[in-house]
Protein backbone atom coordinates (compact mmCIF):
# COMPACT_ATOMS: atom_id res chain seq x y z
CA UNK A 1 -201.62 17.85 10.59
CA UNK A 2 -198.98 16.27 8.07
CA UNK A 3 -197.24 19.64 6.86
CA UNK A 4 -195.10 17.81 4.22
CA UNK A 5 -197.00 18.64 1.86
CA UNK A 6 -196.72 22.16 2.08
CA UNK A 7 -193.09 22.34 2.95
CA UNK A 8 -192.82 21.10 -0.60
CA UNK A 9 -194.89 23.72 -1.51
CA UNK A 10 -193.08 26.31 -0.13
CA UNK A 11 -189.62 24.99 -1.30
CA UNK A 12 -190.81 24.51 -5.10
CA UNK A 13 -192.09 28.47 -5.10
CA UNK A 14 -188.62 29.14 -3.93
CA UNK A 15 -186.86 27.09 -6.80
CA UNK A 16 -189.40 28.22 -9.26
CA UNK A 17 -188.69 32.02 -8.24
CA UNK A 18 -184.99 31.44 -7.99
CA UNK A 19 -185.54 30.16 -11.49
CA UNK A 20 -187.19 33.27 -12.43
CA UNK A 21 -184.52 35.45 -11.26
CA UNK A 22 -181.90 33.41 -13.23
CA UNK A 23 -183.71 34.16 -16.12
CA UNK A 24 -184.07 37.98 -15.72
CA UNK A 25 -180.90 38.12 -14.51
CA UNK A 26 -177.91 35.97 -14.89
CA UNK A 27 -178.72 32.68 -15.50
CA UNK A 28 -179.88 31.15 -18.85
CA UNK A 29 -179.84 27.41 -18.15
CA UNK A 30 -179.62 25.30 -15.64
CA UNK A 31 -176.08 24.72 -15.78
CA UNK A 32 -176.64 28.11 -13.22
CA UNK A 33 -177.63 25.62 -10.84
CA UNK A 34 -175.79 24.62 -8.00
CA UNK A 35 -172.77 21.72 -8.64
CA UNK A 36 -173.82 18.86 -8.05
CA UNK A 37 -170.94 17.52 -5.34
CA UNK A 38 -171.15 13.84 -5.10
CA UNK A 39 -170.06 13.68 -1.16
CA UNK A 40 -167.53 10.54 -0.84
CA UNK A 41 -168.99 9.56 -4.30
CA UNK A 42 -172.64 9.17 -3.20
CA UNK A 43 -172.25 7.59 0.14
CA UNK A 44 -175.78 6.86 0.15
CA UNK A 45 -176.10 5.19 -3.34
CA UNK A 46 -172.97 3.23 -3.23
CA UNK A 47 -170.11 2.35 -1.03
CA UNK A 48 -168.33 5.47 -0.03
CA UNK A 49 -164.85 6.33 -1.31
CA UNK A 50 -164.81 3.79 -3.51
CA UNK A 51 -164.11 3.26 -7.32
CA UNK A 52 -167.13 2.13 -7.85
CA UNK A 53 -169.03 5.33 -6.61
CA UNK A 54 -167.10 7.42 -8.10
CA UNK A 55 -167.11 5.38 -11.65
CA UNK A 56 -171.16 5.55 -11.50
CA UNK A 57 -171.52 9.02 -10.79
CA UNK A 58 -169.13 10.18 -13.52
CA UNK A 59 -170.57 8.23 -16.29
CA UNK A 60 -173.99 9.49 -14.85
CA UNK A 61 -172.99 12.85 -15.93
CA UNK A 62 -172.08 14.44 -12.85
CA UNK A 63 -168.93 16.28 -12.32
CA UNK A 64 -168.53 17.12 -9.07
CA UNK A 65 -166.88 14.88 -6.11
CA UNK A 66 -165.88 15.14 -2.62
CA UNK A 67 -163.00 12.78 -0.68
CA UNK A 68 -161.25 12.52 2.46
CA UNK A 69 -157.52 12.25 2.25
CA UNK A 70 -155.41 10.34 4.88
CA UNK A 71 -151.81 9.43 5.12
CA UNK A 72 -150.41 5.77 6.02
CA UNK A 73 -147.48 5.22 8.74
CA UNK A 74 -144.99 4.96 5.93
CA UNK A 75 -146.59 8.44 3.94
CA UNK A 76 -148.89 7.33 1.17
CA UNK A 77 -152.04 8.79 0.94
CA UNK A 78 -155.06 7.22 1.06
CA UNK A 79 -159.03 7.76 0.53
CA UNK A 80 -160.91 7.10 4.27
CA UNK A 81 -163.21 8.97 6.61
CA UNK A 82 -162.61 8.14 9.50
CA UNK A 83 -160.69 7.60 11.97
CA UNK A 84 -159.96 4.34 12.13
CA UNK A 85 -161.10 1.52 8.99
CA UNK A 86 -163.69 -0.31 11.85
CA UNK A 87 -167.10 1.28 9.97
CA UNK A 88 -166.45 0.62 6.33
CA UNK A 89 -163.86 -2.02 5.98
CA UNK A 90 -162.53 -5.55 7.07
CA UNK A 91 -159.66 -3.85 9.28
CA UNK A 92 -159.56 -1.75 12.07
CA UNK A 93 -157.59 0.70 13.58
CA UNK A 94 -156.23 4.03 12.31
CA UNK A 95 -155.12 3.91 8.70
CA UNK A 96 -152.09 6.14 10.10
CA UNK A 97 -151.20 3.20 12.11
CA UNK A 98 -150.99 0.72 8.97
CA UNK A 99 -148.53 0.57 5.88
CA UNK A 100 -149.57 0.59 2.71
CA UNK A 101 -148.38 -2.98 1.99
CA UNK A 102 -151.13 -3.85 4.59
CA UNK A 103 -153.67 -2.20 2.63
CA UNK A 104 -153.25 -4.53 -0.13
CA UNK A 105 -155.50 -7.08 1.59
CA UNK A 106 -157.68 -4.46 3.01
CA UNK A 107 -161.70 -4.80 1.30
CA UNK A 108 -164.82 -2.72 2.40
CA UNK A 109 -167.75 -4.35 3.93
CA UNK A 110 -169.16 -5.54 0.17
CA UNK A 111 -165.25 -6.18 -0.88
CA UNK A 112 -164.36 -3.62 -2.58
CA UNK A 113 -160.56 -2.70 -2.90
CA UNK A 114 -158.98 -0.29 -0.71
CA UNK A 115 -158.69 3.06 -2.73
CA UNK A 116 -155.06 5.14 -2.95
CA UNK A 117 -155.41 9.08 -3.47
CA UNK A 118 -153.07 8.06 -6.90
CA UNK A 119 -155.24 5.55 -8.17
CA UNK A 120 -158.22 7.99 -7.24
CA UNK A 121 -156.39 10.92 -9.16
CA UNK A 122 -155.23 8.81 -11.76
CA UNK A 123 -159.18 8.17 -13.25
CA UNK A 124 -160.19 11.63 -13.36
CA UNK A 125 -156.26 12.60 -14.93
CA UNK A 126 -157.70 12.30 -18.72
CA UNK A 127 -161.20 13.80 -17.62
CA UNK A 128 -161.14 17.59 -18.01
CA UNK A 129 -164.30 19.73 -16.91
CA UNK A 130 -163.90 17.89 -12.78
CA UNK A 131 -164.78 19.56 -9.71
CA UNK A 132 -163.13 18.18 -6.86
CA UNK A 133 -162.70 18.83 -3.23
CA UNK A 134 -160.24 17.16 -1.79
CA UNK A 135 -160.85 16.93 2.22
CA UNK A 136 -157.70 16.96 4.67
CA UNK A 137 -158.76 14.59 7.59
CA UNK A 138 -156.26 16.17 9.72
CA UNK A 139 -158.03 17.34 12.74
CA UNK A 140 -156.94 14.64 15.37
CA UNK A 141 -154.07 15.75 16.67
CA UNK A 142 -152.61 12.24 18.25
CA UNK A 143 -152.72 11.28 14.48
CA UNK A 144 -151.06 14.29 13.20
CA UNK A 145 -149.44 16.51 14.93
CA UNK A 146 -148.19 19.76 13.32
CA UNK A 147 -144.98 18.03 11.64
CA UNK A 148 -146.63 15.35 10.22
CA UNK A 149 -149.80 17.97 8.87
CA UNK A 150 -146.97 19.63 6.89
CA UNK A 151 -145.25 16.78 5.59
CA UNK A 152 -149.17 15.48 4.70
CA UNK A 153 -149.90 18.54 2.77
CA UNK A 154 -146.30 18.63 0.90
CA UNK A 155 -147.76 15.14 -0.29
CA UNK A 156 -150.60 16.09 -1.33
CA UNK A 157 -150.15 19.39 -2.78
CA UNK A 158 -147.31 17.04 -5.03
CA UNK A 159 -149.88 14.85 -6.45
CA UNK A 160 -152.84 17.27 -6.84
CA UNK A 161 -150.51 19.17 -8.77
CA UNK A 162 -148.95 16.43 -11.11
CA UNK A 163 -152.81 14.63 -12.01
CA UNK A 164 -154.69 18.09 -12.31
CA UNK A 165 -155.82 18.20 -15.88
CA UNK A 166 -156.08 21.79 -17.44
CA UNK A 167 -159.36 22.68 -17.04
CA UNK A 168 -160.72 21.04 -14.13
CA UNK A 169 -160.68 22.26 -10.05
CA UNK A 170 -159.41 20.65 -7.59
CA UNK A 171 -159.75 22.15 -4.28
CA UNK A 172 -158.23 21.60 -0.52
CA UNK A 173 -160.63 21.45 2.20
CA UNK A 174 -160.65 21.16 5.95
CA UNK A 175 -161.65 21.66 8.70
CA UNK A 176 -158.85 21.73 10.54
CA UNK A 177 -156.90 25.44 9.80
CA UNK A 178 -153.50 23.97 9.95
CA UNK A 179 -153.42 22.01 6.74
CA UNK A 180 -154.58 25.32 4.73
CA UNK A 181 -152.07 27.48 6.50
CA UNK A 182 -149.48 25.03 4.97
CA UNK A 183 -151.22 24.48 1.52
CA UNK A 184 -151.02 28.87 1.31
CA UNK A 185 -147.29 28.15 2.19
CA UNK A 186 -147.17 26.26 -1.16
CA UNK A 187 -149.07 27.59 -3.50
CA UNK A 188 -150.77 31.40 -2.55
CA UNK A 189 -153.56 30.99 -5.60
CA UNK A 190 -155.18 27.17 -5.56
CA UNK A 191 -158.63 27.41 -4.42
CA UNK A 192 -159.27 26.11 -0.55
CA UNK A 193 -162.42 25.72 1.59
CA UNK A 194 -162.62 26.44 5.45
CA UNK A 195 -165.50 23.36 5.96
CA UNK A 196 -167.90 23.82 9.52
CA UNK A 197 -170.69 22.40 10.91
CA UNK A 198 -172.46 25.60 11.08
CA UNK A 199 -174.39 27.95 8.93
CA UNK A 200 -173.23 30.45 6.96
CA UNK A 201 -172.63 34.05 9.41
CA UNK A 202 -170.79 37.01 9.51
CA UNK A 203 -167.83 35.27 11.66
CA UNK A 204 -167.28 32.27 8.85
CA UNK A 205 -167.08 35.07 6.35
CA UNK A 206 -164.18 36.62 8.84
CA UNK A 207 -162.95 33.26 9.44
CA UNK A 208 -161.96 32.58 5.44
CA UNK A 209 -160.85 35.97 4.60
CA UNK A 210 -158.32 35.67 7.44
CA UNK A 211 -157.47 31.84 6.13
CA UNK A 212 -157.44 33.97 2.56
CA UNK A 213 -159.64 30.95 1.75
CA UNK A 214 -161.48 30.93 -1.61
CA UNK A 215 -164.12 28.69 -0.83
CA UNK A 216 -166.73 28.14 2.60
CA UNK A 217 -168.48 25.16 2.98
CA UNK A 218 -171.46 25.49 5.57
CA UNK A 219 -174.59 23.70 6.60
CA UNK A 220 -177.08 24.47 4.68
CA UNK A 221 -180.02 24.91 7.54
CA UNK A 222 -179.71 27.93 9.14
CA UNK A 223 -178.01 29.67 6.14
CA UNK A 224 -179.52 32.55 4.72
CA UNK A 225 -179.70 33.81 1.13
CA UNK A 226 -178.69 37.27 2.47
CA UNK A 227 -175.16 36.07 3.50
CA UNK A 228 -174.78 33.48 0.70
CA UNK A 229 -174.70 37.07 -2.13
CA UNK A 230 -172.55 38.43 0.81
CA UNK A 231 -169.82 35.97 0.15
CA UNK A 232 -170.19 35.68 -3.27
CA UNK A 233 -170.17 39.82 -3.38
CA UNK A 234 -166.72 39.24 -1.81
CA UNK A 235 -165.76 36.56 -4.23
CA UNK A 236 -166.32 33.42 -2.20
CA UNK A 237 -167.99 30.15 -3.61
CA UNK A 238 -170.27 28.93 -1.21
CA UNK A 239 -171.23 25.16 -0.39
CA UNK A 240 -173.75 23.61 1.66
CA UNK A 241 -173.98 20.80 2.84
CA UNK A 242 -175.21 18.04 3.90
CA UNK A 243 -177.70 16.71 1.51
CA UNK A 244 -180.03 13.66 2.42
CA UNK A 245 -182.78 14.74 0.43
CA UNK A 246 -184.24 16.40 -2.81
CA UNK A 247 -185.63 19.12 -0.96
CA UNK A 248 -181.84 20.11 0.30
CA UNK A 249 -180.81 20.69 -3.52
CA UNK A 250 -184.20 23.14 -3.74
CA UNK A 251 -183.17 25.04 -0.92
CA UNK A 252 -179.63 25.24 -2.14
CA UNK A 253 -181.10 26.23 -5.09
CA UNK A 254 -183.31 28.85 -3.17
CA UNK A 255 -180.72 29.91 -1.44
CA UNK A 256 -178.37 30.73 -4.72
CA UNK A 257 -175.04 28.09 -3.80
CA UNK A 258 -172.41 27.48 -6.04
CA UNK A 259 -172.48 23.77 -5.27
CA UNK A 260 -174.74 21.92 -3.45
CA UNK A 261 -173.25 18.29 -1.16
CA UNK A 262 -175.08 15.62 -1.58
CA UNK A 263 -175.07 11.65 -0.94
CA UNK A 264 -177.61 10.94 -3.16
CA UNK A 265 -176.23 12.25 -6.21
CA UNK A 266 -177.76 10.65 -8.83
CA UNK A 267 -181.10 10.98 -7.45
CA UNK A 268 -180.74 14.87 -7.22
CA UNK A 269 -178.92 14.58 -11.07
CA UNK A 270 -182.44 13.13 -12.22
CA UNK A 271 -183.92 16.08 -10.72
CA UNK A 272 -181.78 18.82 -11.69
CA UNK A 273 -182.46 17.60 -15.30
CA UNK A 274 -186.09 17.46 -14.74
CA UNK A 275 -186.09 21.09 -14.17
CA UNK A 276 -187.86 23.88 -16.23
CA UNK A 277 -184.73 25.25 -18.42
CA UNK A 278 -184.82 28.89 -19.59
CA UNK A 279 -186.49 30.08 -22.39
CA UNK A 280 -184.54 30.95 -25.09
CA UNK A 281 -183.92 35.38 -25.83
């Protein structure tokens, strides 16, 4: 028996009675729904961390956008994933293993430019009202050991800090703890994330209040709506991620997120505005 079907079923009741409850309750519109968080600018819908993607997505009227931030041999930072540039570019290796003079040259598999963090910061500079979540790829330890993680996040922390227009949010994320230990070293009130690839429990919870992190980023299957008002009780944002589908940004909406990760943004834009709105009181 196909039970699509009815899992749709069962996830539109839960969006149309999370809906409901906005409306009794808090929520008037559906700017109440969850962020939209364009994950490496829609890595499903365009190239990821590029211009391009991000370009598209902003001028589609979304506002949220997640990045990975690495650091060349010679200290500028740069937009890439992962560990080395074989996957999504005409290079390979580490990116911590190249200068940025070698970057120059550097295209992505349909030629798009190789994308600084400073380029990257300076588009959204004069665009107020942003959301985004900058991710520390810091984890490997052969790439950066503790030294170079605090000489990383003195970098960074610099240039968040000079392109930040008033008004927008601009968060650290990781999942490594060592770059957020030295980004509360810097600044004790920006907003940061703890990011794992787990649900949402009792121990995460523990986990940021002892990082004195402002944000959690969890997978979204597994996660319960129980725990989400937990966090948010104790004044934690809560993403989840990741999204593949339009039925993830239902249950994120079910499940009462703050922002919902997603690599089809624009797909789950078109849906969000689809959406029954609140009647007016």
């Amino acid at each position: 028996m196909n039970q699509l079907p009815q899992f749709r079923c069962v996830l539109l009741c839960q969006l149309l009675a999370s809906l409901m409850l906005g409306w009794n309750g808090h929520a008037d519109d559906t700017d109440q729904l969850p962020l939209i968080l364009a994950h490496r600018g829609g890595a499903h819908e365009y190239e990821e961390n590029t211009m391009e993607g991000f370009q598209a997505c902003y001028e589609r009227g979304i506002r949220g956008f997640e990045t990975d931030i690495r650091m060349t041999q010679d200290g500028v930072l740069v937009l890439l994933h992962d560990d080395s540039l074989d996957r999504t570019h005409d290079a390979s290796g580490p990116v911590e293993e190249k200068l940025a003079s070698e970057l120059k040259s550097v295209r992505t598999k349909k030629g798009q430019s190789f994308l600084l963090l400073e380029d990257f910061l300076r588009y959204f500079q004069d665009k107020p009202g942003v959301y985004l979540e900058l991710e520390m790829k810091t984890k490997n330890k052969d790439l950066y050991p503790d030294a170079r993680v605090a000489e990383y996040c003195q970098k960074l922390y610099a240039l968040a800090k000079q392109f930040k227009p008033s008004g927008s949010d601009y968060l650290f994320t990781s999942f490594d703890e060592r770059p957020l230990g030295e980004m509360r070293k810097l600044d004790t009130d920006w907003p940061i994330a703890i990011i794992a690839s787990q649900p949402l429990s009792e121990e995460f919870i523990e986990r940021a209040e002892r990082l004195q992190a402002t944000h959690i980023a969890c997978r979204i299957t597994g996660t319960s709506r129980d725990l989400v008002q937990k966090a948010q009780k104790l004044g934690y944002k809560v993403n989840g991620w990741p999204g593949h589908r339009v039925e993830d940004y239902y249950l994120a909406i079910g499940l009462g997120l703050d922002v919902a990760c997603t690599d089809i943004p624009t797909v789950i834009q078109t849906t969000k505005e689809l959406l029954p709105t609140a009647p007016k009181q």
